[in-house]
PDB file of N, CA and C in Angstrom:
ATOM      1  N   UNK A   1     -52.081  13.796 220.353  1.00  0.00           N
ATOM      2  CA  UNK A   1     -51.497  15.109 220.384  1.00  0.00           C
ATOM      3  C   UNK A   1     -52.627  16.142 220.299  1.00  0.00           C
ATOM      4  N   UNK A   2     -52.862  17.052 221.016  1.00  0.00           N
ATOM      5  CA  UNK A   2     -53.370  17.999 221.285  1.00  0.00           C
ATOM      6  C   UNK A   2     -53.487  19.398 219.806  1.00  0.00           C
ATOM      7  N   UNK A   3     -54.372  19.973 219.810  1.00  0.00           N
ATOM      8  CA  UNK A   3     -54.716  21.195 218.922  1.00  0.00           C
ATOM      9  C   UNK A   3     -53.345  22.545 219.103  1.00  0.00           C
ATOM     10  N   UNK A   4     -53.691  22.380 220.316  1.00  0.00           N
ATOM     11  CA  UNK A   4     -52.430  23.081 220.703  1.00  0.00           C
ATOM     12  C   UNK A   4     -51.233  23.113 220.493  1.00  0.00           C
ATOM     13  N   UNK A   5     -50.601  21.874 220.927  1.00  0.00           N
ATOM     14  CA  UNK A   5     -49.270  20.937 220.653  1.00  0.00           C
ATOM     15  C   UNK A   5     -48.909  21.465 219.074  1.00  0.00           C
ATOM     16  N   UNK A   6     -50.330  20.719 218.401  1.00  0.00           N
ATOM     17  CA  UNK A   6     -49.755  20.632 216.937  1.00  0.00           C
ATOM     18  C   UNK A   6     -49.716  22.298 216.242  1.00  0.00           C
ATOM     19  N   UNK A   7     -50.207  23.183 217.272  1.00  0.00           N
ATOM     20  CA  UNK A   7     -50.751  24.334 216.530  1.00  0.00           C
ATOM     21  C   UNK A   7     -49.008  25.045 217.060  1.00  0.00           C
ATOM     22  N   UNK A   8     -48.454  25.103 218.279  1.00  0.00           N
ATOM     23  CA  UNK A   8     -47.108  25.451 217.986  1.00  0.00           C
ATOM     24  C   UNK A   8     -45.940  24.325 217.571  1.00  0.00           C
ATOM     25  N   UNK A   9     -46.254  23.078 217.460  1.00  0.00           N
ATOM     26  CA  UNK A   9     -45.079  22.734 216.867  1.00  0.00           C
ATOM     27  C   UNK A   9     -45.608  23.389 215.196  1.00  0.00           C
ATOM     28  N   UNK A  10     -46.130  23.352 214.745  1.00  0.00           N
ATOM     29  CA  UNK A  10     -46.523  23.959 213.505  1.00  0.00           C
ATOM     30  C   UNK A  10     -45.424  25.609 213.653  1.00  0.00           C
ATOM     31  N   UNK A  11     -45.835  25.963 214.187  1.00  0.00           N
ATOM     32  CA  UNK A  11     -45.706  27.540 214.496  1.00  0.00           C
ATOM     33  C   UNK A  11     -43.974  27.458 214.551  1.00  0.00           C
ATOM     34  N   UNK A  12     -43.496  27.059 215.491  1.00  0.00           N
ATOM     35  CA  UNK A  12     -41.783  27.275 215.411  1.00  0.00           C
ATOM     36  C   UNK A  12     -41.403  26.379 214.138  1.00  0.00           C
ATOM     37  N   UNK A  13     -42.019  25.303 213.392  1.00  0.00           N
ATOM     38  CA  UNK A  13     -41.848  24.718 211.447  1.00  0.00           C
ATOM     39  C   UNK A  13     -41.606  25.810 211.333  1.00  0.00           C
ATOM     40  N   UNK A  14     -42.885  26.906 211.078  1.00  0.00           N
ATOM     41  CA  UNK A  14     -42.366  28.058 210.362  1.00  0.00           C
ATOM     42  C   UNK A  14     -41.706  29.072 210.527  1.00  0.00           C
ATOM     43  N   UNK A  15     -41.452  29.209 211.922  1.00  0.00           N
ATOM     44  CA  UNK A  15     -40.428  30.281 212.185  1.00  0.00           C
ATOM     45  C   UNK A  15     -38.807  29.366 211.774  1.00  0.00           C
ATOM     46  N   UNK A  16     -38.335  28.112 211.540  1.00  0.00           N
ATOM     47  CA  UNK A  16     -37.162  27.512 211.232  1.00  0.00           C
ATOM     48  C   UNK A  16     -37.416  27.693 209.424  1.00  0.00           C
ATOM     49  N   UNK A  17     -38.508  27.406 208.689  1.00  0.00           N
ATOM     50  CA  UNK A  17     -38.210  27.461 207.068  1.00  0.00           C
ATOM     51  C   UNK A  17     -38.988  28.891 206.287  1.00  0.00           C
ATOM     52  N   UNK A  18     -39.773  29.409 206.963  1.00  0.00           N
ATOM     53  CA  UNK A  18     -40.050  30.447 206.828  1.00  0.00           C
ATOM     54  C   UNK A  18     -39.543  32.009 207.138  1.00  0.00           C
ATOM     55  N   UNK A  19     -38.279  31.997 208.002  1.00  0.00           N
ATOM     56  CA  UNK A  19     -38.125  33.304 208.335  1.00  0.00           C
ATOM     57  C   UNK A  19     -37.949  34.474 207.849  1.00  0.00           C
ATOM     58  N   UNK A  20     -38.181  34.458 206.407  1.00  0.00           N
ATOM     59  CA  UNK A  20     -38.395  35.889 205.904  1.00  0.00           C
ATOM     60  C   UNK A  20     -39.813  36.934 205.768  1.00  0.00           C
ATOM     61  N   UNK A  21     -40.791  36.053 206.307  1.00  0.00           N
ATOM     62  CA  UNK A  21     -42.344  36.121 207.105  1.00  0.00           C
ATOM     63  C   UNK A  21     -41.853  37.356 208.271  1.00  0.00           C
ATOM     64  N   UNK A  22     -40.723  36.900 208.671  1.00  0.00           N
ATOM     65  CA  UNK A  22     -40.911  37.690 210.432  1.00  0.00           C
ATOM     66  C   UNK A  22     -40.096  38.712 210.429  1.00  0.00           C
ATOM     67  N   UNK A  23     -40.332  40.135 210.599  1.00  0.00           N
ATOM     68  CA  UNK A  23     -39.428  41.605 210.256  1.00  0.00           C
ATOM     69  C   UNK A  23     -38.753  41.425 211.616  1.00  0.00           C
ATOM     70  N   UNK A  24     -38.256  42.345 212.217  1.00  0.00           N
ATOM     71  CA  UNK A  24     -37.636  42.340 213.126  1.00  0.00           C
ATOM     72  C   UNK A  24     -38.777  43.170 214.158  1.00  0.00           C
ATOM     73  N   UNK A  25     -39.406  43.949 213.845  1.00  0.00           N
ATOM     74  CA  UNK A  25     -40.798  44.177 214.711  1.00  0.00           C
ATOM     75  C   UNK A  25     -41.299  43.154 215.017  1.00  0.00           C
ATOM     76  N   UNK A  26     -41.716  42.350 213.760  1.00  0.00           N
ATOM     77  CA  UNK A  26     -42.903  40.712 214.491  1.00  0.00           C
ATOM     78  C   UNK A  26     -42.170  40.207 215.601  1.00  0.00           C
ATOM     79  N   UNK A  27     -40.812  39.651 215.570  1.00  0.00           N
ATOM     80  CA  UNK A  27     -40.274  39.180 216.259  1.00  0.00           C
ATOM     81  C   UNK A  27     -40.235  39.631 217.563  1.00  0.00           C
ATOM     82  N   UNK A  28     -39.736  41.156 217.408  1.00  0.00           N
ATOM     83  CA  UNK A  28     -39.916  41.696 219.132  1.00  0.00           C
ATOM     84  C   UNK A  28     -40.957  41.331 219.564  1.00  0.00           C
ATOM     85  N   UNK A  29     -42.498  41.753 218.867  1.00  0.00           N
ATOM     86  CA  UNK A  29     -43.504  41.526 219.295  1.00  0.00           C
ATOM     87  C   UNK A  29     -43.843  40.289 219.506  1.00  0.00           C
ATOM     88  N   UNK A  30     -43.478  39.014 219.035  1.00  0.00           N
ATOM     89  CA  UNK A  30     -43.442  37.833 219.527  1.00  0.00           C
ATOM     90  C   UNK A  30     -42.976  37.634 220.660  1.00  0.00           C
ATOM     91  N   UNK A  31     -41.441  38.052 221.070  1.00  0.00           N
ATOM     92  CA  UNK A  31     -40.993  37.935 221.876  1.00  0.00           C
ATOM     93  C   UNK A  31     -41.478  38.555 223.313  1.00  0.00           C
ATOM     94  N   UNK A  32     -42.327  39.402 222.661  1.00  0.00           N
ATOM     95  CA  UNK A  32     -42.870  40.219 224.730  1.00  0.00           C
ATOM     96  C   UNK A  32     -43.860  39.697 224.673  1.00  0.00           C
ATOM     97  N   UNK A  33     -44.683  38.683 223.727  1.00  0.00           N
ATOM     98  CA  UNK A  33     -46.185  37.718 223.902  1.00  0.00           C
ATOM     99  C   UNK A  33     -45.696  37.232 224.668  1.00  0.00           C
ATOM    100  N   UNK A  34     -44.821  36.288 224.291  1.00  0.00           N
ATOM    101  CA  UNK A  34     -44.563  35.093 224.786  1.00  0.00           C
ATOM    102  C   UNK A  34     -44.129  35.199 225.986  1.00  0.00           C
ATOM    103  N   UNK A  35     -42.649  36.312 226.225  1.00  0.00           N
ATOM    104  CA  UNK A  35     -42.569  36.297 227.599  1.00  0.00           C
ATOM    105  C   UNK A  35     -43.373  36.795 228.780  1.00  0.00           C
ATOM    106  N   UNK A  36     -45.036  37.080 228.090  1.00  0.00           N
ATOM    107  CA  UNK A  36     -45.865  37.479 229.182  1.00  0.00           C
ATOM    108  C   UNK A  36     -46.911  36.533 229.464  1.00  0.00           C
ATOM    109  N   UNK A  37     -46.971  35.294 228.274  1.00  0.00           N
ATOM    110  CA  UNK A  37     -47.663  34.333 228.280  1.00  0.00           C
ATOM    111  C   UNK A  37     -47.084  33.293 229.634  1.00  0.00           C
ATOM    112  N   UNK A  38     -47.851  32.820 230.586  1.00  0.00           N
ATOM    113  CA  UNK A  38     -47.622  31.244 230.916  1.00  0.00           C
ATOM    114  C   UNK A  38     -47.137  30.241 230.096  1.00  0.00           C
ATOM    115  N   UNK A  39     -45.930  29.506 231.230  1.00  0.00           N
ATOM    116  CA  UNK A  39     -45.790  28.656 230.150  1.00  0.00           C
ATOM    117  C   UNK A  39     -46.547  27.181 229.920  1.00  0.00           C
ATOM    118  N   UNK A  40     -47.688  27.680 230.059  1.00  0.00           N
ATOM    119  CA  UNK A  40     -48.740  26.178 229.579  1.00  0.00           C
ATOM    120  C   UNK A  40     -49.115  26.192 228.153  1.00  0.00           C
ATOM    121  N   UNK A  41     -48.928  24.922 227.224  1.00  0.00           N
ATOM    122  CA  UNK A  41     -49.395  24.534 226.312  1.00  0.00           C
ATOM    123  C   UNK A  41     -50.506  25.438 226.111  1.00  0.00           C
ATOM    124  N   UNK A  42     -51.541  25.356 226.161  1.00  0.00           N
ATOM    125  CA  UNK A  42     -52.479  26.001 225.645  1.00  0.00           C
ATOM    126  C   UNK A  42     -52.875  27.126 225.823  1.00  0.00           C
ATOM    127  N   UNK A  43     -52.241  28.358 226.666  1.00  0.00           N
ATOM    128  CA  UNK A  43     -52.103  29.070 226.775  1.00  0.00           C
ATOM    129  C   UNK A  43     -50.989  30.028 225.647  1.00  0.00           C
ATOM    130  N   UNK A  44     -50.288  29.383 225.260  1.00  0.00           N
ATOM    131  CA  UNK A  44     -48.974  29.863 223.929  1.00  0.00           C
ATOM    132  C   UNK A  44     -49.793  29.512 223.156  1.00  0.00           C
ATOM    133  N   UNK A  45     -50.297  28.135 222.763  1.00  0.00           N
ATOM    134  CA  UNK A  45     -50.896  27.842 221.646  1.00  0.00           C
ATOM    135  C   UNK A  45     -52.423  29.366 221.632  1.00  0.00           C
ATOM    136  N   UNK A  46     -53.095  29.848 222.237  1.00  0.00           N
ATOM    137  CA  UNK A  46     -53.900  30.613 222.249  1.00  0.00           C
ATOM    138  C   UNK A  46     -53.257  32.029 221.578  1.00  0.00           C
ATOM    139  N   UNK A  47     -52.534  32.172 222.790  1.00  0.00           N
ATOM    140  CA  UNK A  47     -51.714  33.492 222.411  1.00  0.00           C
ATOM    141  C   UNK A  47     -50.871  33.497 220.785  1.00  0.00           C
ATOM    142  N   UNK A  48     -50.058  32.480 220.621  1.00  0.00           N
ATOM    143  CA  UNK A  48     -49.529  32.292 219.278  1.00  0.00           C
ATOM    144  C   UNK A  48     -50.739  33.168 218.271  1.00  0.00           C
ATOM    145  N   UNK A  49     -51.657  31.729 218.473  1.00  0.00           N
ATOM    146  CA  UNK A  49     -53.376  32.203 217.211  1.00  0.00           C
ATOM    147  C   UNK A  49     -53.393  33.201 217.521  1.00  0.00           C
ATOM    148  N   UNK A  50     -54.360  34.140 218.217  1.00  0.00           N
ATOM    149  CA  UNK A  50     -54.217  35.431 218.059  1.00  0.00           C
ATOM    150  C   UNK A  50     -53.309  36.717 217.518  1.00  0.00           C
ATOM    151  N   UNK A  51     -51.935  35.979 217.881  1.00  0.00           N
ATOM    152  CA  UNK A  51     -51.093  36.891 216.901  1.00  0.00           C
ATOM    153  C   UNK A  51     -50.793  36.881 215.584  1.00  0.00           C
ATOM    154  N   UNK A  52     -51.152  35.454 215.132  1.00  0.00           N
ATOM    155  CA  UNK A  52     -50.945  35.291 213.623  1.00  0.00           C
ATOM    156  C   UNK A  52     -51.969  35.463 212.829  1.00  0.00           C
ATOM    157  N   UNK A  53     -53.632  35.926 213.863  1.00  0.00           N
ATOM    158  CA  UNK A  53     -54.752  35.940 213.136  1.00  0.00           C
ATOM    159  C   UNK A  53     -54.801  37.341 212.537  1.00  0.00           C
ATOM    160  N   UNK A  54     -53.725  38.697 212.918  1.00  0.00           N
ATOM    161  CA  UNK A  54     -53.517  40.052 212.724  1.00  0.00           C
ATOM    162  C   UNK A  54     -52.299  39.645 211.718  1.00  0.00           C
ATOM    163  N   UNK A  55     -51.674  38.609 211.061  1.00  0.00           N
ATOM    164  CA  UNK A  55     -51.179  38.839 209.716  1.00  0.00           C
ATOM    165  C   UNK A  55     -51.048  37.799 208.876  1.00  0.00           C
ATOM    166  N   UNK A  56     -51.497  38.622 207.881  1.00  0.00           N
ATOM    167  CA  UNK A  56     -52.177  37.336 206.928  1.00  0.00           C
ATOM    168  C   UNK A  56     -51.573  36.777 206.138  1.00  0.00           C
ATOM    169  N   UNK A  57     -50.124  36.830 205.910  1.00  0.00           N
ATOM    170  CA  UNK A  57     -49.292  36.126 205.206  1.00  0.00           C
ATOM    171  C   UNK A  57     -48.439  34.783 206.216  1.00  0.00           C
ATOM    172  N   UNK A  58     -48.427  35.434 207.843  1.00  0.00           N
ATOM    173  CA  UNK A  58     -48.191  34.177 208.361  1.00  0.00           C
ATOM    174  C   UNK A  58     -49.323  33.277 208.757  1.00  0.00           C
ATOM    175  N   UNK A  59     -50.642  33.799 208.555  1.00  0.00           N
ATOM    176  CA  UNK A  59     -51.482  33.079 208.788  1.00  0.00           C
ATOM    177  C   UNK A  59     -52.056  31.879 207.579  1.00  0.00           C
ATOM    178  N   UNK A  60     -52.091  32.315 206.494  1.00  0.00           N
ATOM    179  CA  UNK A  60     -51.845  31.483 205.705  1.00  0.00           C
ATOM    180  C   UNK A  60     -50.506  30.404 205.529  1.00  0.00           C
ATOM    181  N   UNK A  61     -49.256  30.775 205.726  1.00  0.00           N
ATOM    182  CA  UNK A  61     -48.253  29.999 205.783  1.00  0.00           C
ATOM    183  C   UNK A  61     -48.514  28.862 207.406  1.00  0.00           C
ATOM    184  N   UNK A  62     -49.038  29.665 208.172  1.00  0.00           N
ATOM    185  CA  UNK A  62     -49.281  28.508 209.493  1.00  0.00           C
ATOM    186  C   UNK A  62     -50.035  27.214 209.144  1.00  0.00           C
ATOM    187  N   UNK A  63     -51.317  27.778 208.462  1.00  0.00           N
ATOM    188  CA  UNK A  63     -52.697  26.807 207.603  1.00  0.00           C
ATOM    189  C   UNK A  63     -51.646  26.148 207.114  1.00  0.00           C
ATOM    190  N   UNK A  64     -50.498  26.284 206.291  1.00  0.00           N
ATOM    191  CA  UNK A  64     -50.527  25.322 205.059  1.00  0.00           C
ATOM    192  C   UNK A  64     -49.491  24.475 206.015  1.00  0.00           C
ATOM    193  N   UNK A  65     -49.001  24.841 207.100  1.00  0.00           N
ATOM    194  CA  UNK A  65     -47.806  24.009 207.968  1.00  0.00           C
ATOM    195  C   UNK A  65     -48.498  23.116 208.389  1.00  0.00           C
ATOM    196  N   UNK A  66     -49.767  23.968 209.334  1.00  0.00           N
ATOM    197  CA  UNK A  66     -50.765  22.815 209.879  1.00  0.00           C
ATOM    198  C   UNK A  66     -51.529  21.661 209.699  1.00  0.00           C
ATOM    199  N   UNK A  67     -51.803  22.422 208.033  1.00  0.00           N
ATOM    200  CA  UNK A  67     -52.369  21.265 207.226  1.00  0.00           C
ATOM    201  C   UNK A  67     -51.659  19.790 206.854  1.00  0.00           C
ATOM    202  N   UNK A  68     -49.952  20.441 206.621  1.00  0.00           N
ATOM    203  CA  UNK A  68     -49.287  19.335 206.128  1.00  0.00           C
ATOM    204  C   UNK A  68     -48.759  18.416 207.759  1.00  0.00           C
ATOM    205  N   UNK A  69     -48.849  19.326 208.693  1.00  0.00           N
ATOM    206  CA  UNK A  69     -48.018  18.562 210.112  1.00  0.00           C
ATOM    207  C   UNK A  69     -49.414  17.488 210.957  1.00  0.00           C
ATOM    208  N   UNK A  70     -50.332  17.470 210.103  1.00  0.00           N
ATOM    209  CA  UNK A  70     -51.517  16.838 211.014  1.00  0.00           C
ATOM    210  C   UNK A  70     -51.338  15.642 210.556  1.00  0.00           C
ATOM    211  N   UNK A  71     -50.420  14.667 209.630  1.00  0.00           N
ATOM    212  CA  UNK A  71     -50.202  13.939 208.943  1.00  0.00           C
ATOM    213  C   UNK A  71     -48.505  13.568 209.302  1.00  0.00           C
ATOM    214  N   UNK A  72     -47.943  14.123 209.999  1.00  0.00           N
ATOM    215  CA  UNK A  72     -46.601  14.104 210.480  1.00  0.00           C
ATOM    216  C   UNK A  72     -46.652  14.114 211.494  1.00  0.00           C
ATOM    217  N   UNK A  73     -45.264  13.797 212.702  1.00  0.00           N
ATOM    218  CA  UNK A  73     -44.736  13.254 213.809  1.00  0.00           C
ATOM    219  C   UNK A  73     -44.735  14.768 214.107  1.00  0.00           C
ATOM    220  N   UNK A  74     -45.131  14.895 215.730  1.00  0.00           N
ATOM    221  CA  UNK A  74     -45.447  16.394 216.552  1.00  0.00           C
ATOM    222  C   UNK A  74     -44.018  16.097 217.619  1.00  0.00           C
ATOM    223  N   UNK A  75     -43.373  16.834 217.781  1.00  0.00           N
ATOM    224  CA  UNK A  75     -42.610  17.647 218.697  1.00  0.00           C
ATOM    225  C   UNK A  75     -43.165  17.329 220.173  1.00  0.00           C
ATOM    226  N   UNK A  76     -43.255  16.584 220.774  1.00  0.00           N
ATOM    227  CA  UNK A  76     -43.798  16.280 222.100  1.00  0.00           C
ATOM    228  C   UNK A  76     -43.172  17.401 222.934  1.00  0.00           C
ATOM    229  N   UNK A  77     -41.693  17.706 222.886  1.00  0.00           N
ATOM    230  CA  UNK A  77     -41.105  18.604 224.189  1.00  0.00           C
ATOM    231  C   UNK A  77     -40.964  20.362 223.444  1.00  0.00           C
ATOM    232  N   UNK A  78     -42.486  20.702 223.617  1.00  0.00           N
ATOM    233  CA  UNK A  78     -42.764  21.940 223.333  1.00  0.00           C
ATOM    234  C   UNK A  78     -43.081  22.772 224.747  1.00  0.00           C
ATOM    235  N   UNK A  79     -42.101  23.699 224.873  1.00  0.00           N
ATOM    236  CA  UNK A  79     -42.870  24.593 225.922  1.00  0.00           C
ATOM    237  C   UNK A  79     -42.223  26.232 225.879  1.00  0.00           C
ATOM    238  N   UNK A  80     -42.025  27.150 226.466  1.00  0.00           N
ATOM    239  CA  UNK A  80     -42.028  28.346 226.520  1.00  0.00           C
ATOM    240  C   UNK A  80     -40.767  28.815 225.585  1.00  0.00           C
ATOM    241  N   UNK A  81     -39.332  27.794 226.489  1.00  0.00           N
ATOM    242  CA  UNK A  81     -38.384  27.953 226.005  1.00  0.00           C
ATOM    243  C   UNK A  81     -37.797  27.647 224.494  1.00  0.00           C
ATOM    244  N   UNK A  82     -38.550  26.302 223.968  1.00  0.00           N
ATOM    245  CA  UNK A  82     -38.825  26.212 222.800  1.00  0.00           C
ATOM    246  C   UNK A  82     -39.030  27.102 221.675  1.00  0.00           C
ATOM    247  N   UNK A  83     -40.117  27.378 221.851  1.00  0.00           N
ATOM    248  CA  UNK A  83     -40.741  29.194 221.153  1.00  0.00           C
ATOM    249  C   UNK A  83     -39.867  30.001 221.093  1.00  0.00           C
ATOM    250  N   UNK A  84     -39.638  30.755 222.397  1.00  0.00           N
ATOM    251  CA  UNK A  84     -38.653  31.895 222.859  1.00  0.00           C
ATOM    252  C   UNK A  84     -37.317  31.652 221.826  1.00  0.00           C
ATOM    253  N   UNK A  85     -37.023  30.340 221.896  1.00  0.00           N
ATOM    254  CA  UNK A  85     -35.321  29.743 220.915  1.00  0.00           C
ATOM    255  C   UNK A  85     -35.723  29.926 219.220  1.00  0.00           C
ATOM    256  N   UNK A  86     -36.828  29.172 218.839  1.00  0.00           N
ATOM    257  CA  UNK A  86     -37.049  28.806 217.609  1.00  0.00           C
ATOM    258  C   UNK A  86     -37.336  30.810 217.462  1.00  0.00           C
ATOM    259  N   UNK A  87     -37.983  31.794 217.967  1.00  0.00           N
ATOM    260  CA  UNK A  87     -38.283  32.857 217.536  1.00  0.00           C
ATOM    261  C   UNK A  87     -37.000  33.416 217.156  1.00  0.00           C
ATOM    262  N   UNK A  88     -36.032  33.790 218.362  1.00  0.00           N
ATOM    263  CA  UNK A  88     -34.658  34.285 217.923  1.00  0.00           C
ATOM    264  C   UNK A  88     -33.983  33.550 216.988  1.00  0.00           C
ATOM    265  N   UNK A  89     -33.846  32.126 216.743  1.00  0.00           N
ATOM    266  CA  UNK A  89     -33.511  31.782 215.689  1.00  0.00           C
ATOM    267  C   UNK A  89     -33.628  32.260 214.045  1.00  0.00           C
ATOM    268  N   UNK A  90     -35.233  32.650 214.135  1.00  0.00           N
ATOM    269  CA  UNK A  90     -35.708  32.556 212.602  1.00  0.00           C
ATOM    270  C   UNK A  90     -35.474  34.090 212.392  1.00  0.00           C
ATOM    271  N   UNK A  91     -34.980  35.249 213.504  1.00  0.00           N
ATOM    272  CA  UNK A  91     -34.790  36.269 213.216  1.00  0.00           C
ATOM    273  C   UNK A  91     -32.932  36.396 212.643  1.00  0.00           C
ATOM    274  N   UNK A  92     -32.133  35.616 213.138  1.00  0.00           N
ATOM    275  CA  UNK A  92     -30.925  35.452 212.701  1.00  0.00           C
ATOM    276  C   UNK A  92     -30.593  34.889 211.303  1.00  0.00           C
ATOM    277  N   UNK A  93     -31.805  34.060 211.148  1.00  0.00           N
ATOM    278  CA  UNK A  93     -31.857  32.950 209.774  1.00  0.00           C
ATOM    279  C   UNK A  93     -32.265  34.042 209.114  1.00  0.00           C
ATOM    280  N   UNK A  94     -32.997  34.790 209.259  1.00  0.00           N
ATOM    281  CA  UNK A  94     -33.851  36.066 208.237  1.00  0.00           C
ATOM    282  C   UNK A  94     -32.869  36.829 207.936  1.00  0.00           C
ATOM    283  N   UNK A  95     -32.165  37.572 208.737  1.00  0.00           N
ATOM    284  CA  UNK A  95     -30.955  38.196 208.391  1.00  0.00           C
ATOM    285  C   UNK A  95     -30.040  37.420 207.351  1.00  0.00           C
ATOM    286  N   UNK A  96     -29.458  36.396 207.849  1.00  0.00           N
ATOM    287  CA  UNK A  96     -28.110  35.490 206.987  1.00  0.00           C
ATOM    288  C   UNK A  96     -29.383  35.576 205.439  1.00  0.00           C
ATOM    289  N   UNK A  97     -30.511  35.379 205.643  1.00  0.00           N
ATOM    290  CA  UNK A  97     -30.709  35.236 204.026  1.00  0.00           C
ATOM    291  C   UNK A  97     -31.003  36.383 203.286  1.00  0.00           C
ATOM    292  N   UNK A  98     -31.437  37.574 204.039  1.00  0.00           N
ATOM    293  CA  UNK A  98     -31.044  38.472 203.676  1.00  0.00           C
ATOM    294  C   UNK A  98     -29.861  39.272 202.844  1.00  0.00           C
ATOM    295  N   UNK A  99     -29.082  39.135 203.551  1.00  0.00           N
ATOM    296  CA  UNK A  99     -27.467  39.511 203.388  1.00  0.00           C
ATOM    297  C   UNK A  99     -26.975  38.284 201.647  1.00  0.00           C
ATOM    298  N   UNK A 100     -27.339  37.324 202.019  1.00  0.00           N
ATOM    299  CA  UNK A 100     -26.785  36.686 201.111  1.00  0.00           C
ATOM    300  C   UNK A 100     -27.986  37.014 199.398  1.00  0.00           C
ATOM    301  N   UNK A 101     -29.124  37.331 199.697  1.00  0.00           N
ATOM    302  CA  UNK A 101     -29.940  38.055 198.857  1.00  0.00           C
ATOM    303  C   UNK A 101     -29.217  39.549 198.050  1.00  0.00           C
ATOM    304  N   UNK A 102     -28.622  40.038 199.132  1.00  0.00           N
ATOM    305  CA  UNK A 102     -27.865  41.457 198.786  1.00  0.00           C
ATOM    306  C   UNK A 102     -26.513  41.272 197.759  1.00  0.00           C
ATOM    307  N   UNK A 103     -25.937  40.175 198.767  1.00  0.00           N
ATOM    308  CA  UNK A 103     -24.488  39.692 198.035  1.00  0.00           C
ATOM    309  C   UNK A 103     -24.440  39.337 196.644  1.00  0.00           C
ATOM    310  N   UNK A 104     -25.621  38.473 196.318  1.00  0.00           N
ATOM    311  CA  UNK A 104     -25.606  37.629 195.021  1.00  0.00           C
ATOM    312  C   UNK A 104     -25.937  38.243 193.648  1.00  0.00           C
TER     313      UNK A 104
END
């Protein structure tokens, strides 16, 4: 498995258990990377790094994903659409835990 590979299956880990990392700005702004990125592996995996190297709370949370997923089973069917899903996801998950933060 590739640097890449492991560097976004890492990356959508944390957009599924992490989503209170991502405001609803990051996310847009994820979302027009990506949809301007190619969809080649190492090209997302590039673009991803660069965006998480401008904030330092997901950049540390990526390290500690990466660290623990280099030792775990990688996501072989990673590509544009992947990302694009797991991003809108972790912005819906951010909300529901939100709300239930408010409720309790």
């Amino acid at each position: 498995m590739s640097f890449a590979e492991q560097n976004l299956d890492a990356f959508i880990d944390l957009l599924k258990t992490k989503p209170g990392l991502f405001s609803q700005d990051k996310i847009t702004s994820l979302e027009k990377l990506i949809n301007k990125t190619p969809d080649e592996i190492e090209q997302l995996s590039n673009a991803i790094a660069g965006w998480y190297q401008n904030h330092s709370k997901i950049l540390d949370a990526q390290l500690a994903v990466l660290n623990h997923s280099l030792n775990s089973q990688v996501n072989p069917d990673i590509d544009k659409n992947t990302l694009i899903n797991a991003i809108k996801r972790s912005l819906v998950k951010g909300r529901d835990n939100k709300k239930k933060n408010i409720t309790s």
